[in-house]
N, C-alpha and C. Protein backbone atom coordinates (compact mmCIF):
# COMPACT_ATOMS: atom_id res chain seq x y z
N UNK A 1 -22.90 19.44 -7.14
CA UNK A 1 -23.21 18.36 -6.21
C UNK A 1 -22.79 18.77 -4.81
N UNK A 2 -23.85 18.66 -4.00
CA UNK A 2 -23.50 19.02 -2.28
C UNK A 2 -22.67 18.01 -1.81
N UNK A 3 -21.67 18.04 -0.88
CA UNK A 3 -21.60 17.08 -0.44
C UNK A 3 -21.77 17.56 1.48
N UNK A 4 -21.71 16.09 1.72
CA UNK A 4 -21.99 15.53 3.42
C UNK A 4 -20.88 16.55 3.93
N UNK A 5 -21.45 17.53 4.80
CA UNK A 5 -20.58 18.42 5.66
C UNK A 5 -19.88 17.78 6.41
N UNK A 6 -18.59 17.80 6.99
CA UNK A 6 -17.37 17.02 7.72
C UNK A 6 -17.68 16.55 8.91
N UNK A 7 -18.73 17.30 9.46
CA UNK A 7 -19.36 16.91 11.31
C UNK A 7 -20.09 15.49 10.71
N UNK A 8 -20.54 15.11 9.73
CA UNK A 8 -21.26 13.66 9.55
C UNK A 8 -20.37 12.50 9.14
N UNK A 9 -19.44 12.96 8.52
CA UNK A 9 -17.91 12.43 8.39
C UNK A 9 -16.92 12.61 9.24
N UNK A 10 -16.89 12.33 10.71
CA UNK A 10 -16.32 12.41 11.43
C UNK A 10 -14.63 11.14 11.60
N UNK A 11 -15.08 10.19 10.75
CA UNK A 11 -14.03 8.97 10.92
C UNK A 11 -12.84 9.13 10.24
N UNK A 12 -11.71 8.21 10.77
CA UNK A 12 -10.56 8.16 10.11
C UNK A 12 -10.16 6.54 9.62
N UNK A 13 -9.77 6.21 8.16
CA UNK A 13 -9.50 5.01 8.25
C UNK A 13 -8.24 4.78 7.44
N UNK A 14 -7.66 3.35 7.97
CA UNK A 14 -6.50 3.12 7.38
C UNK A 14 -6.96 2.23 6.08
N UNK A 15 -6.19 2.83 4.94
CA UNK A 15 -6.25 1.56 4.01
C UNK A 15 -4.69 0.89 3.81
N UNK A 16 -4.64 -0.58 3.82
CA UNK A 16 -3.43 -1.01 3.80
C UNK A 16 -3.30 -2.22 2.72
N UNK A 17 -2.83 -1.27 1.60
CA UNK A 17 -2.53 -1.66 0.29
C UNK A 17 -1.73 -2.92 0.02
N UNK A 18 -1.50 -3.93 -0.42
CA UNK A 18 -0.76 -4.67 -0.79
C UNK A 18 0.33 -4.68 -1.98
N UNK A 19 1.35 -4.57 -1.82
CA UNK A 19 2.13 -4.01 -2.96
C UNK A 19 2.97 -5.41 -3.62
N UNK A 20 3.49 -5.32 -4.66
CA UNK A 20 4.26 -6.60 -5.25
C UNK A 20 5.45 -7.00 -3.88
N UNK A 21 5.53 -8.65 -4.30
CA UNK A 21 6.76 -8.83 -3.89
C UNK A 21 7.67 -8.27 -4.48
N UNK A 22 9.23 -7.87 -3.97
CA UNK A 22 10.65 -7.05 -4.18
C UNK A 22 11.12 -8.46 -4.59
N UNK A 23 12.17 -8.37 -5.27
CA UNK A 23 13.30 -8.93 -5.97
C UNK A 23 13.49 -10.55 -4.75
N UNK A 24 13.48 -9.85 -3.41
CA UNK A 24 14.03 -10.71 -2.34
C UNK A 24 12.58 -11.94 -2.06
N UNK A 25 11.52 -11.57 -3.00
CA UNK A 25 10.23 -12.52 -2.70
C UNK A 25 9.47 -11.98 -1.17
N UNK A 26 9.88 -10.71 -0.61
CA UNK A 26 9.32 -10.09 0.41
C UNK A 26 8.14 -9.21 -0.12
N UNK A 27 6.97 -8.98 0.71
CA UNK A 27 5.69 -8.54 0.12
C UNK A 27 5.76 -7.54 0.56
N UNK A 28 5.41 -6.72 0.35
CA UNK A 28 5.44 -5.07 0.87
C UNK A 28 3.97 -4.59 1.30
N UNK A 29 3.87 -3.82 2.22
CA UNK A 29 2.25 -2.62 1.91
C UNK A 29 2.41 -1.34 1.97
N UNK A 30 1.36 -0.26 1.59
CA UNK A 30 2.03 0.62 1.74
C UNK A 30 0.49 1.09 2.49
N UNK A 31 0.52 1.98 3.58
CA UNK A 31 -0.46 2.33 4.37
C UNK A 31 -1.16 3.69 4.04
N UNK A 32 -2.42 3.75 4.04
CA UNK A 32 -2.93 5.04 3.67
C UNK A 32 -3.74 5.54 4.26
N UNK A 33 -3.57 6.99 4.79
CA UNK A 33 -4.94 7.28 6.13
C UNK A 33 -5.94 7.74 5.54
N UNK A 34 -7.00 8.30 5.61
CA UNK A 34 -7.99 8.73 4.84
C UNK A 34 -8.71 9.20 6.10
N UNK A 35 -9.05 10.41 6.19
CA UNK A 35 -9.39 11.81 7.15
C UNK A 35 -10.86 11.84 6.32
N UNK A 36 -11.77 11.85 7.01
CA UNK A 36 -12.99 12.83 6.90
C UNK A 36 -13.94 12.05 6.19
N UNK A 37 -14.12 10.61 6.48
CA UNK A 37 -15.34 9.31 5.68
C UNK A 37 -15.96 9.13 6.76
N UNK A 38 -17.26 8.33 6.54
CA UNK A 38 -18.31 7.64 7.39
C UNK A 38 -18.31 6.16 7.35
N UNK A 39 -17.89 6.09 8.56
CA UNK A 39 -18.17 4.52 8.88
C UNK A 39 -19.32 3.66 9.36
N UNK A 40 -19.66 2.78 8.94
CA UNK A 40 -20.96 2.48 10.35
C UNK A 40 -21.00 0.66 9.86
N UNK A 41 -20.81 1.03 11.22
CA UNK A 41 -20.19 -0.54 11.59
C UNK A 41 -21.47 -1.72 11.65
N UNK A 42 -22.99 -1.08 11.53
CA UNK A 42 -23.74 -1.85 11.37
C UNK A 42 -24.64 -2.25 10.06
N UNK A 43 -23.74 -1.69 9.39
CA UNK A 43 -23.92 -2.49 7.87
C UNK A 43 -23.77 -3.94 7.73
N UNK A 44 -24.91 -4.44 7.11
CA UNK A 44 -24.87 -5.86 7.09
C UNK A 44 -25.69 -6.10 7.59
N UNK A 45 -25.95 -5.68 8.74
CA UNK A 45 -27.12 -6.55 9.50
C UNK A 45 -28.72 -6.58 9.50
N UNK A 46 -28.78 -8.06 9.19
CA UNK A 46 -30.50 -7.84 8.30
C UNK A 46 -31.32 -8.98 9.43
N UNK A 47 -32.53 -8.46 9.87
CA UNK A 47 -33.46 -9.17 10.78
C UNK A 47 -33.87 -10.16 9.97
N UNK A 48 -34.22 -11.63 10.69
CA UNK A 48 -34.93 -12.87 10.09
C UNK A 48 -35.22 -13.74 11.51
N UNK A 49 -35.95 -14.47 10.68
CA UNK A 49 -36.42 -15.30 11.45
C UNK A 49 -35.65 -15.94 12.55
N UNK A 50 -34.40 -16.41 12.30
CA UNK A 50 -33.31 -16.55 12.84
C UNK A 50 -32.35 -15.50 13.96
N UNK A 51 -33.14 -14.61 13.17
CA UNK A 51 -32.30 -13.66 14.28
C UNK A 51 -31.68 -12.34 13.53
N UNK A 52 -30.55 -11.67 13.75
CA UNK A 52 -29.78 -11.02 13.46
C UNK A 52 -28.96 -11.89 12.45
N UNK A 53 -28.52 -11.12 10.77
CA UNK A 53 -27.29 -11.99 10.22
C UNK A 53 -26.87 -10.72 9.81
N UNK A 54 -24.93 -11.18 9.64
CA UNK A 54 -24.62 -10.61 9.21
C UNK A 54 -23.58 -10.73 8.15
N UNK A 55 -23.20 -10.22 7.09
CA UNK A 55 -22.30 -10.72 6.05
C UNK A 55 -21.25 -9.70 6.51
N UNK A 56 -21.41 -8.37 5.57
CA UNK A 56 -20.53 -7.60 5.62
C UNK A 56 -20.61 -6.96 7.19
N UNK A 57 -19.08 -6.34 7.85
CA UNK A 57 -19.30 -6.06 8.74
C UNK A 57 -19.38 -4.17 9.14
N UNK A 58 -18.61 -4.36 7.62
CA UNK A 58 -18.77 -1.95 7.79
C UNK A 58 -19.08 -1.88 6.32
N UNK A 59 -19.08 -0.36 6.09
CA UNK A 59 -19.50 0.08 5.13
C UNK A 59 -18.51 2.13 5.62
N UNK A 60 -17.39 1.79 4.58
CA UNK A 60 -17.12 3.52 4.58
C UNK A 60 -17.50 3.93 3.35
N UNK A 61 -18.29 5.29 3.84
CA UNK A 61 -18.25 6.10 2.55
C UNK A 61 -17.01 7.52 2.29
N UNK A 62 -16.05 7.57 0.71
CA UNK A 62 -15.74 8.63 1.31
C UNK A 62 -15.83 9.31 -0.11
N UNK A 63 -16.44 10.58 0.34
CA UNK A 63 -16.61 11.65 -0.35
C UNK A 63 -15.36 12.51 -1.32
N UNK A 64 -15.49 11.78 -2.91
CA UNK A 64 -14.08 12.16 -3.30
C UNK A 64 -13.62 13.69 -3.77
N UNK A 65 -15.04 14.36 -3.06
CA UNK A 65 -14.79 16.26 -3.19
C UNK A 65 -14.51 16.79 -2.38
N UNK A 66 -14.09 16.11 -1.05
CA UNK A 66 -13.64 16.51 -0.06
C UNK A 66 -12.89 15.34 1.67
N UNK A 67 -11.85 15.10 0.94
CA UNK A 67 -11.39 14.53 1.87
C UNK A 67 -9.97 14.77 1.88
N UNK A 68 -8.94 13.58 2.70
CA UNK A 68 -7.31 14.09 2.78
C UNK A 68 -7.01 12.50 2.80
N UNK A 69 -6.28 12.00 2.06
CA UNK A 69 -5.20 10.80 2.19
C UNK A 69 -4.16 11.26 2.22
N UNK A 70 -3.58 10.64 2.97
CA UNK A 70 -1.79 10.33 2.97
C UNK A 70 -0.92 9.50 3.07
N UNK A 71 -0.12 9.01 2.80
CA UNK A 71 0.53 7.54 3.25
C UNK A 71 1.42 7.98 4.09
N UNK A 72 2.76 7.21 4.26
CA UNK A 72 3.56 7.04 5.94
C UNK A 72 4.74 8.23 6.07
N UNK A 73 4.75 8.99 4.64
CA UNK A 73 5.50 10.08 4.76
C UNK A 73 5.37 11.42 4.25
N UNK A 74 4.03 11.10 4.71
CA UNK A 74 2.65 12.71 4.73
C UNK A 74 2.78 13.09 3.62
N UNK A 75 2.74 12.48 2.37
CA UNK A 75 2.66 13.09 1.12
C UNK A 75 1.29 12.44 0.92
N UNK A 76 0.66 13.58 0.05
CA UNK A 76 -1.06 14.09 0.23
C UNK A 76 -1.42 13.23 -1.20
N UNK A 77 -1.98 12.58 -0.89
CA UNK A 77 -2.45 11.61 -2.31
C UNK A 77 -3.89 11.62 -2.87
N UNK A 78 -4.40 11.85 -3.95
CA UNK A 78 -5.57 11.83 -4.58
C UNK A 78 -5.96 10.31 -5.14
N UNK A 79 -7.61 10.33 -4.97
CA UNK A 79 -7.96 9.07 -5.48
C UNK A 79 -7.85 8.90 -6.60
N UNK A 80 -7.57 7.81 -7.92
CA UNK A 80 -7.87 7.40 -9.02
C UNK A 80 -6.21 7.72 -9.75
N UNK A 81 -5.51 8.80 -9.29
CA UNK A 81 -4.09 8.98 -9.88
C UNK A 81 -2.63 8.41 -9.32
N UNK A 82 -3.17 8.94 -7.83
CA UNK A 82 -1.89 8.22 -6.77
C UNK A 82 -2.11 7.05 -6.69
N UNK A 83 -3.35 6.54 -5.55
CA UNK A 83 -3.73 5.70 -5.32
C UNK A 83 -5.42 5.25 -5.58
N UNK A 84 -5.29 3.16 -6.11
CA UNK A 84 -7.17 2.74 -6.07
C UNK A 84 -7.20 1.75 -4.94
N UNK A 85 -8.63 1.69 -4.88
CA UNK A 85 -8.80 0.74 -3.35
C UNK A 85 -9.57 -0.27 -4.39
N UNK A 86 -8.72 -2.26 -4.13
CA UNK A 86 -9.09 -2.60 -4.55
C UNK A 86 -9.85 -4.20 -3.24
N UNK A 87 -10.32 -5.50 -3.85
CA UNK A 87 -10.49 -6.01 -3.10
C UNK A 87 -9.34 -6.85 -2.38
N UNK A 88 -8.12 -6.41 -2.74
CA UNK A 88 -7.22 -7.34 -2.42
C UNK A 88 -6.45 -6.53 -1.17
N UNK A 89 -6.96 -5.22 -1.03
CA UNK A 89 -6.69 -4.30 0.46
C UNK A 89 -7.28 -4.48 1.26
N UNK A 90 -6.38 -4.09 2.40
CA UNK A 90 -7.48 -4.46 3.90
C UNK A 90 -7.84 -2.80 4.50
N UNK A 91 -8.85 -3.13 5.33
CA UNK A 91 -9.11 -1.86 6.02
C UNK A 91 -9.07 -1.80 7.39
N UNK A 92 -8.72 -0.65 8.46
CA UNK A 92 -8.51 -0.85 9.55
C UNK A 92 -9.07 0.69 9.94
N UNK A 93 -9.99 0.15 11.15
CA UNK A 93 -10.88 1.30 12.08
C UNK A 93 -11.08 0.76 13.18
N UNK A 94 -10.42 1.95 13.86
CA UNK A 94 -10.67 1.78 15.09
C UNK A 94 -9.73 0.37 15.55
N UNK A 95 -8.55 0.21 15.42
CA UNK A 95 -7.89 -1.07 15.96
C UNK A 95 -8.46 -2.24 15.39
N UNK A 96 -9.70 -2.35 14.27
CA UNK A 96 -10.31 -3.91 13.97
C UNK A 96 -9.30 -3.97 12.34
N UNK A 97 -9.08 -4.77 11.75
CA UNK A 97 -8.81 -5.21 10.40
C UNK A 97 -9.77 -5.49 9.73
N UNK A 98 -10.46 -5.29 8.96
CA UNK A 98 -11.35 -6.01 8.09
C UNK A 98 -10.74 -6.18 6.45
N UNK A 99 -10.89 -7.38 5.86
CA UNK A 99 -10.84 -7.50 4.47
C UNK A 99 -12.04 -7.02 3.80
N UNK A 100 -11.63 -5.69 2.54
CA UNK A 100 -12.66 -5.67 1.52
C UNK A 100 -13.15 -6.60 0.67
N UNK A 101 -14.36 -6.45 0.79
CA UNK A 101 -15.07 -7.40 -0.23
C UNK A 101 -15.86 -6.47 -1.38
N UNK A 102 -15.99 -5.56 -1.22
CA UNK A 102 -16.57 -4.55 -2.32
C UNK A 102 -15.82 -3.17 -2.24
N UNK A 103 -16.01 -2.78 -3.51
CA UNK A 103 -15.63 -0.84 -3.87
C UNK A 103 -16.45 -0.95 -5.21
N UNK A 104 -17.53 0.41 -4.36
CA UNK A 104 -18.77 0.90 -5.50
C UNK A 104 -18.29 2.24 -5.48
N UNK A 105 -17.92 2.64 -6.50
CA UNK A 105 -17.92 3.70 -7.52
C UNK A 105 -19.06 4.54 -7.44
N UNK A 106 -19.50 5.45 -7.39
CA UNK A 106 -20.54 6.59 -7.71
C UNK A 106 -20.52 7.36 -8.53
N UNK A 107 -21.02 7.69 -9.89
CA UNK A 107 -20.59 8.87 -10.46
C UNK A 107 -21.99 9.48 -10.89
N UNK A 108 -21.80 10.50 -11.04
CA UNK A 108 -23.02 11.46 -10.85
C UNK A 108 -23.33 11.81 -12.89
N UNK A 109 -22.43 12.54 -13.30
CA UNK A 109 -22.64 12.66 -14.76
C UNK A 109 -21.47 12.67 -15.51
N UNK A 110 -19.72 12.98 -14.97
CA UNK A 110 -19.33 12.61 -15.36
C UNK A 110 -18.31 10.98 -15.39
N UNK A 111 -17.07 11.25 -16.08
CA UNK A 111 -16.34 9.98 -15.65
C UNK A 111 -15.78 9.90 -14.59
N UNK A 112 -15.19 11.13 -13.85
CA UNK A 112 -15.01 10.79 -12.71
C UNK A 112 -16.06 10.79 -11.14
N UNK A 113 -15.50 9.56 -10.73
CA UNK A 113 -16.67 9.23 -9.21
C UNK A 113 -16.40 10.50 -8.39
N UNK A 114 -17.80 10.68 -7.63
CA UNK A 114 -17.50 11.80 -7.11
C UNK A 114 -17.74 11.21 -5.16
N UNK A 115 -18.48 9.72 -5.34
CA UNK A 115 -17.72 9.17 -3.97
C UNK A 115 -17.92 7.69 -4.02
N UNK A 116 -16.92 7.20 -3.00
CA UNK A 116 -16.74 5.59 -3.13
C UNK A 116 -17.18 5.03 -1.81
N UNK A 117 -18.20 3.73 -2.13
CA UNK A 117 -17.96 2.91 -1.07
C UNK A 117 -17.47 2.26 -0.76
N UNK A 118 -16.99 1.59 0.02
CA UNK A 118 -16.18 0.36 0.96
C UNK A 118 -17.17 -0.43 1.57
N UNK A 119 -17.23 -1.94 1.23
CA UNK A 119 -17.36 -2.72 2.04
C UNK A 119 -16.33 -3.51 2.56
N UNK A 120 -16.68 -4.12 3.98
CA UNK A 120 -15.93 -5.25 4.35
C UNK A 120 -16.19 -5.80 5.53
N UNK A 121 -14.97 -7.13 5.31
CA UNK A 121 -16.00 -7.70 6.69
C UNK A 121 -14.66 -8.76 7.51
């Protein structure tokens, strides 16, 4: 399977995990960068009669044969073992926050995905 050469994957995004409350009832997150996905911020938007609508507001794709996560103390994390992106994480590009509302899976032939989408909005 080819994948999308890194010049078309130019973006960087934060994912910011939600972790259990601690003992003290304090909520934790734990932050994760993700080097080398495609963003495009005009996902969602569908022409009508009305005009422009829009639901979702991005869409990242990231390619799970070639990218880099890390969380806040540069230890290099893989998808599906370290860390999953679920809908209860937020995403952050470019200074905006968005809440996920979707993660689509891709898998080509075997069990493991070989890339994931992100929606959110």
């Amino acid at each position: 399977m080819r994948v999308l050469p890194r010049r078309f994957r130019p973006h960087t995004v934060q994912l910011i995990k939600q972790l259990p409350e601690d003992d003290n009832g304090v909520a934790a997150e734990q932050v994760i960068t993700i080097l080398h996905v495609k963003a495009d911020l005009s996902y969602g938007m569908q022409q009508s009669k009305r005009g422009i609508t829009t639901d979702d507001k991005i869409i990242v794709y990231v390619e799970l044969g070639d990218y880099t996560a890390y969380d806040e103390n540069d230890r290099v994390l893989q998808y599906g073992t370290d860390f999953i992106i679920s809908t209860n994480d937020a995403l952050k590009f470019r200074d905006d926050e968005y809440t996920i509302t979707g993660v689509n899976e891709i898998f080509l032939d075997g069990t493991k995905p070989i890339r994931v989408e992100i929606t959110g909005k």
